[in-house]
N, C-alpha and C. Protein backbone atom coordinates (compact mmCIF):
# COMPACT_ATOMS: atom_id res chain seq x y z
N UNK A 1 -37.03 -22.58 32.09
CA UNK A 1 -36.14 -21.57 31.57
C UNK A 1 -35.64 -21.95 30.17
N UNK A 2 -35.61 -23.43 29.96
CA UNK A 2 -34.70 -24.20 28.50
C UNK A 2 -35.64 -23.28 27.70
N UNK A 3 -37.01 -23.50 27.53
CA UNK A 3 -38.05 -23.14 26.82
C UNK A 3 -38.27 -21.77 26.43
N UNK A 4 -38.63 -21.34 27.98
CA UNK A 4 -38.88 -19.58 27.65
C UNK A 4 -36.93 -19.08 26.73
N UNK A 5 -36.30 -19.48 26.94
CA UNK A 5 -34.83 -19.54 25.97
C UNK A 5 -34.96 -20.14 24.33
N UNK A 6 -35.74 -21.11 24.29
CA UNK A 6 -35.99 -21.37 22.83
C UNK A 6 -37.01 -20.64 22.24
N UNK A 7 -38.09 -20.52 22.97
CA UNK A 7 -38.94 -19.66 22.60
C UNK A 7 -38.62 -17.89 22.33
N UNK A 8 -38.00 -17.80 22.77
CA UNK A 8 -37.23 -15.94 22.80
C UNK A 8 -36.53 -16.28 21.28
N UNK A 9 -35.42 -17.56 20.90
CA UNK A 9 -34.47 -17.06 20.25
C UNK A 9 -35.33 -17.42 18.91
N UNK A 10 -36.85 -18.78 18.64
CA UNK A 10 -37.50 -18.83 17.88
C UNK A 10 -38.31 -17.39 17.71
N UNK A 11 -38.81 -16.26 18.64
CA UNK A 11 -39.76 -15.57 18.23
C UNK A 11 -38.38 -14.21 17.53
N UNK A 12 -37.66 -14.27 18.40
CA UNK A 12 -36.08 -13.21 17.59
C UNK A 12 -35.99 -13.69 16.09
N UNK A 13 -35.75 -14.82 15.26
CA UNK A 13 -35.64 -15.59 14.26
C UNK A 13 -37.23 -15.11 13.39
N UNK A 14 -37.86 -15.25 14.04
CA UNK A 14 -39.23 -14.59 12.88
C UNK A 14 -39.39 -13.29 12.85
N UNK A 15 -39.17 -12.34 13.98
CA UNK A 15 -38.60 -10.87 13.70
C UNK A 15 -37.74 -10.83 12.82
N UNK A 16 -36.82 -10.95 13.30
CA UNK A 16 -35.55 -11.24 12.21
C UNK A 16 -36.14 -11.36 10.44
N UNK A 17 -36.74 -12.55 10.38
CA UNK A 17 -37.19 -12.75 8.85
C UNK A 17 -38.19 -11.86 7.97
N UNK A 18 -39.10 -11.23 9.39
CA UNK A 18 -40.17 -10.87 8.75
C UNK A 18 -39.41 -9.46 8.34
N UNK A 19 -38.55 -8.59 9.10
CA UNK A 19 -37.52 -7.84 8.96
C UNK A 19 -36.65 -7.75 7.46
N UNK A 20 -36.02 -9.09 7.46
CA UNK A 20 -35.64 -9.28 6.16
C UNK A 20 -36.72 -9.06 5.23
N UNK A 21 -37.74 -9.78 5.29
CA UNK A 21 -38.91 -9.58 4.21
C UNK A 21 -39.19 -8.12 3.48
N UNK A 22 -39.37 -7.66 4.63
CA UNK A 22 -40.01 -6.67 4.01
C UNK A 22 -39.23 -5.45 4.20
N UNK A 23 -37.85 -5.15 4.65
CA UNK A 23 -37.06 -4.18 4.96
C UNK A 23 -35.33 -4.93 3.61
N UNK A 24 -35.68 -6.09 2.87
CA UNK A 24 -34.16 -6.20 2.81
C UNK A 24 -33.33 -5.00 1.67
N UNK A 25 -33.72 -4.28 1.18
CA UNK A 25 -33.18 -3.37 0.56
C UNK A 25 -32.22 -2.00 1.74
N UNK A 26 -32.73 -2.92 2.51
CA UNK A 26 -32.90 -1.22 3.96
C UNK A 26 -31.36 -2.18 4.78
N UNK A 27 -31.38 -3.42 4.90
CA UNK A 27 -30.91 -4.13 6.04
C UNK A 27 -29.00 -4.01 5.39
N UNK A 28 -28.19 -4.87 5.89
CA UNK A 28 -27.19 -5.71 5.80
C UNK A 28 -27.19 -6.75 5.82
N UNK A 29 -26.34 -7.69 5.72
CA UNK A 29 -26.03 -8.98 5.34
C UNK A 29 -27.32 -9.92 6.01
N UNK A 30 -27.89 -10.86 5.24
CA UNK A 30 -28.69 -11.68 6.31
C UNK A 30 -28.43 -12.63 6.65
N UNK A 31 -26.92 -12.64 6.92
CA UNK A 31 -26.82 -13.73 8.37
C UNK A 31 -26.58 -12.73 9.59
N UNK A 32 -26.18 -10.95 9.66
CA UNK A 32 -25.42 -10.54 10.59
C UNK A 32 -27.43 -9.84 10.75
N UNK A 33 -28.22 -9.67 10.00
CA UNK A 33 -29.65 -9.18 10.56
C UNK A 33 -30.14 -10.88 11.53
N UNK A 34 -30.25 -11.70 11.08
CA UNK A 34 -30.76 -12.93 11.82
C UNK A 34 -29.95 -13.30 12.92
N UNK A 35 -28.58 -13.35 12.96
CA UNK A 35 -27.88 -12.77 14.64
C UNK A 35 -28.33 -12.15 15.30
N UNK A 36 -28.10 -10.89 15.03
CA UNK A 36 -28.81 -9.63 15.39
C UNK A 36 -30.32 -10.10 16.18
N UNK A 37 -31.23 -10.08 15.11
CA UNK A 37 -32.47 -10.83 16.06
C UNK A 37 -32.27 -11.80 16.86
N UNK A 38 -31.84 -12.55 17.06
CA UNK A 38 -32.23 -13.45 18.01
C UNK A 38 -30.78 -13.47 19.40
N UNK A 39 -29.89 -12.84 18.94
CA UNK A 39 -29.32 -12.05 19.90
C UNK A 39 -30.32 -11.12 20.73
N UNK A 40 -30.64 -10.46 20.33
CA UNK A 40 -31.43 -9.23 21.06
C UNK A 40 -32.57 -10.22 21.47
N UNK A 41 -33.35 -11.09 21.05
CA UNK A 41 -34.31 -11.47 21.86
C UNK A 41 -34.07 -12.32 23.06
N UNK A 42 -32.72 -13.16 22.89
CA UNK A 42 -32.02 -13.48 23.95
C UNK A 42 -31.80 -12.78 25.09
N UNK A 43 -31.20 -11.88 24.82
CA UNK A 43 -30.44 -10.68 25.60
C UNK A 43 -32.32 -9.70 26.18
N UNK A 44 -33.22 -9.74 25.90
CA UNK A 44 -34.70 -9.40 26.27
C UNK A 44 -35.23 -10.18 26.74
N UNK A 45 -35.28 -11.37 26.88
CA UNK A 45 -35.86 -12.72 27.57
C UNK A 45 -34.97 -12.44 29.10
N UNK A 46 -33.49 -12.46 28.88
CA UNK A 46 -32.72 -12.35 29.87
C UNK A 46 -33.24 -11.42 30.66
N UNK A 47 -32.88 -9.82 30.19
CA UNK A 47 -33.29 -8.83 31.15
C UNK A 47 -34.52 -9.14 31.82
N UNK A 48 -36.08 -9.63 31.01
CA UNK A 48 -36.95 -8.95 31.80
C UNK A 48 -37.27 -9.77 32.38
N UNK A 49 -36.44 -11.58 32.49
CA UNK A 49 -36.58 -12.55 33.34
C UNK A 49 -35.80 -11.80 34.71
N UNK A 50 -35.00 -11.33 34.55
CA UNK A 50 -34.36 -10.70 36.09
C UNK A 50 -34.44 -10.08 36.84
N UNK A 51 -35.73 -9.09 35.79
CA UNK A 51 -36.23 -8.01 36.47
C UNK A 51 -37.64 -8.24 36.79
N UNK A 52 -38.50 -9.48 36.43
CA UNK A 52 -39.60 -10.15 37.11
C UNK A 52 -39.63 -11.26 37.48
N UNK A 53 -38.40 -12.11 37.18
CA UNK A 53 -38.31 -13.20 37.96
C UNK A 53 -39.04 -14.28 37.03
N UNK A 54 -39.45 -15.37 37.26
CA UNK A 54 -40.52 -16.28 36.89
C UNK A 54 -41.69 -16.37 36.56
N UNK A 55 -41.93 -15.26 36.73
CA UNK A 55 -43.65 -15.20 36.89
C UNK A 55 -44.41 -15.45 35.85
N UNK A 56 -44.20 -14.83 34.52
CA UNK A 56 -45.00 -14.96 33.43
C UNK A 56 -43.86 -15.88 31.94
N UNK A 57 -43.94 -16.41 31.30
CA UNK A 57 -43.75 -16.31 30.18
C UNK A 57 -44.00 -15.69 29.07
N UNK A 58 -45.02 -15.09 28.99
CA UNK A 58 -45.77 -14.25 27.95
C UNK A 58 -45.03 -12.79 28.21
N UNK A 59 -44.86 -12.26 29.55
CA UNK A 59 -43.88 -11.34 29.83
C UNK A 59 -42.50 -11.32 29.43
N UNK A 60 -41.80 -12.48 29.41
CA UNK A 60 -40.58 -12.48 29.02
C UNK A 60 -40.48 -12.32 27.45
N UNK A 61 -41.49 -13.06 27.04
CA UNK A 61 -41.75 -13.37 25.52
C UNK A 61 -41.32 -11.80 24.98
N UNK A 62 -42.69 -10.71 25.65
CA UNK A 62 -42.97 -9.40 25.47
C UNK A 62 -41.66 -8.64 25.66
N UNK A 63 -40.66 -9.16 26.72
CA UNK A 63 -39.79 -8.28 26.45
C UNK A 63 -38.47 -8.74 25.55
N UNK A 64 -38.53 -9.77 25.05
CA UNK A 64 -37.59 -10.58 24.16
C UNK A 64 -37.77 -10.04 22.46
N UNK A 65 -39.18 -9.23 22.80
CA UNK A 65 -39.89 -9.00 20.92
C UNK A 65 -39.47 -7.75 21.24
N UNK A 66 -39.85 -6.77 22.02
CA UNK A 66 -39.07 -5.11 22.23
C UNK A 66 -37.97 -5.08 22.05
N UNK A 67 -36.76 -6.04 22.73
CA UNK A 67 -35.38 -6.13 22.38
C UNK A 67 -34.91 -5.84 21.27
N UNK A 68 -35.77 -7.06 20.45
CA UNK A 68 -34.88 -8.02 19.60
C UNK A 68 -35.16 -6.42 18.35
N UNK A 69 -36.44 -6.17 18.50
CA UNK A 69 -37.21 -5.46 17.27
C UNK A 69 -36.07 -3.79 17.21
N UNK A 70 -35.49 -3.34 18.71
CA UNK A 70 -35.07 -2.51 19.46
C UNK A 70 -33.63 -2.58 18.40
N UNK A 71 -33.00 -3.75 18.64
CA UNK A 71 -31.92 -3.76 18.01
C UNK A 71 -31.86 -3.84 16.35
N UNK A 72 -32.48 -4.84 15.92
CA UNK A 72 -33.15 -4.83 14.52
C UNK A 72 -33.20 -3.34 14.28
N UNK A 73 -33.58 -2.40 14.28
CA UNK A 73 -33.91 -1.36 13.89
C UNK A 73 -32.50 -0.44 13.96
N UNK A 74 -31.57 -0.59 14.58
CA UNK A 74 -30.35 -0.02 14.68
C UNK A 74 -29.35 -0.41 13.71
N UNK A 75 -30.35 -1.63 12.73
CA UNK A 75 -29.52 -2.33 11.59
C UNK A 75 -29.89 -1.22 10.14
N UNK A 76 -31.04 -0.84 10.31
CA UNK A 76 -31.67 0.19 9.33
C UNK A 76 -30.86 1.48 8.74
N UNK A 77 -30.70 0.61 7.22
CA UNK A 77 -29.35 2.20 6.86
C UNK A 77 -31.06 3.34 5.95
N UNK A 78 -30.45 4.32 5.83
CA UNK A 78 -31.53 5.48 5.54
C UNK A 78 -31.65 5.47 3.74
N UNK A 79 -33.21 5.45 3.67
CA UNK A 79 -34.31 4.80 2.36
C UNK A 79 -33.38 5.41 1.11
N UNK A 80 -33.41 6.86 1.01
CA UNK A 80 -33.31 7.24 -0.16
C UNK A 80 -31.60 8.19 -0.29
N UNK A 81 -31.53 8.47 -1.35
CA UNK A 81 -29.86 9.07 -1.25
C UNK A 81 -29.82 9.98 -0.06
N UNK A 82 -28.27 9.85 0.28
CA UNK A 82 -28.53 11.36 1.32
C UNK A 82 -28.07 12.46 0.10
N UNK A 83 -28.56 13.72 0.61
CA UNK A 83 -27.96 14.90 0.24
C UNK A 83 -27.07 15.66 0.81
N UNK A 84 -26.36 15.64 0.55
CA UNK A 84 -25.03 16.12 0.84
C UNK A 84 -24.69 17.51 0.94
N UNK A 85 -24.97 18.53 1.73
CA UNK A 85 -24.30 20.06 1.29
C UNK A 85 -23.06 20.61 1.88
N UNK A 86 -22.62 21.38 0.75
CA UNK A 86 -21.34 22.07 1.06
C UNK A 86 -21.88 22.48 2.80
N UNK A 87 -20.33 23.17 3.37
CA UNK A 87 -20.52 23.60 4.91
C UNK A 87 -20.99 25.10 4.68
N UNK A 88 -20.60 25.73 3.31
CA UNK A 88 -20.98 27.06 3.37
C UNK A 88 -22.46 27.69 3.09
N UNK A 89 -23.31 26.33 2.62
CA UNK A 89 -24.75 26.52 2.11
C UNK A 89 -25.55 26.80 3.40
């Protein structure tokens, strides 16, 4: 369990970066995006260890990268200006 736990919060941490990489104009702060990831892959290792038990690692892995990527994406503010219209247009 130590493992499939380091392994979740190491594969959250390279989401996380690759995230930063190539989204940081899009993100917030990058210490609260690299939380963020590896929170959520934590919190995805957890769930889908409880909901299959032991069985696989590669499964937990799988649901630790949906999480983490799940939440990551709720960090995403929108690309280009908004437009704004009056209520009467």
């Amino acid at each position: 369990m130590l493992f499939e736990a380091l392994g979740s919060a190491l594969l959250g941490l390279v989401l996380a970066g690759a995230a930063i990489h190539r989204l940081s104009h899009r993100l917030p702060a990058r210490s609260l995006v690299l939380a963020t990831g590896v929170a959520g892959a934590l919190f995805g290792a957890f769930v889908t260890h409880s909901a299959l038990d032991a069985g696989s690692v590669v499964l937990n892995l799988i649901g630790a990268a949906i999480v983490s990527v799940a939440s990551l994406s709720l960090l995403l503010r929108p690309a280009g200006r908004l437009r704004r219209r009056s209520a009467t247009a």
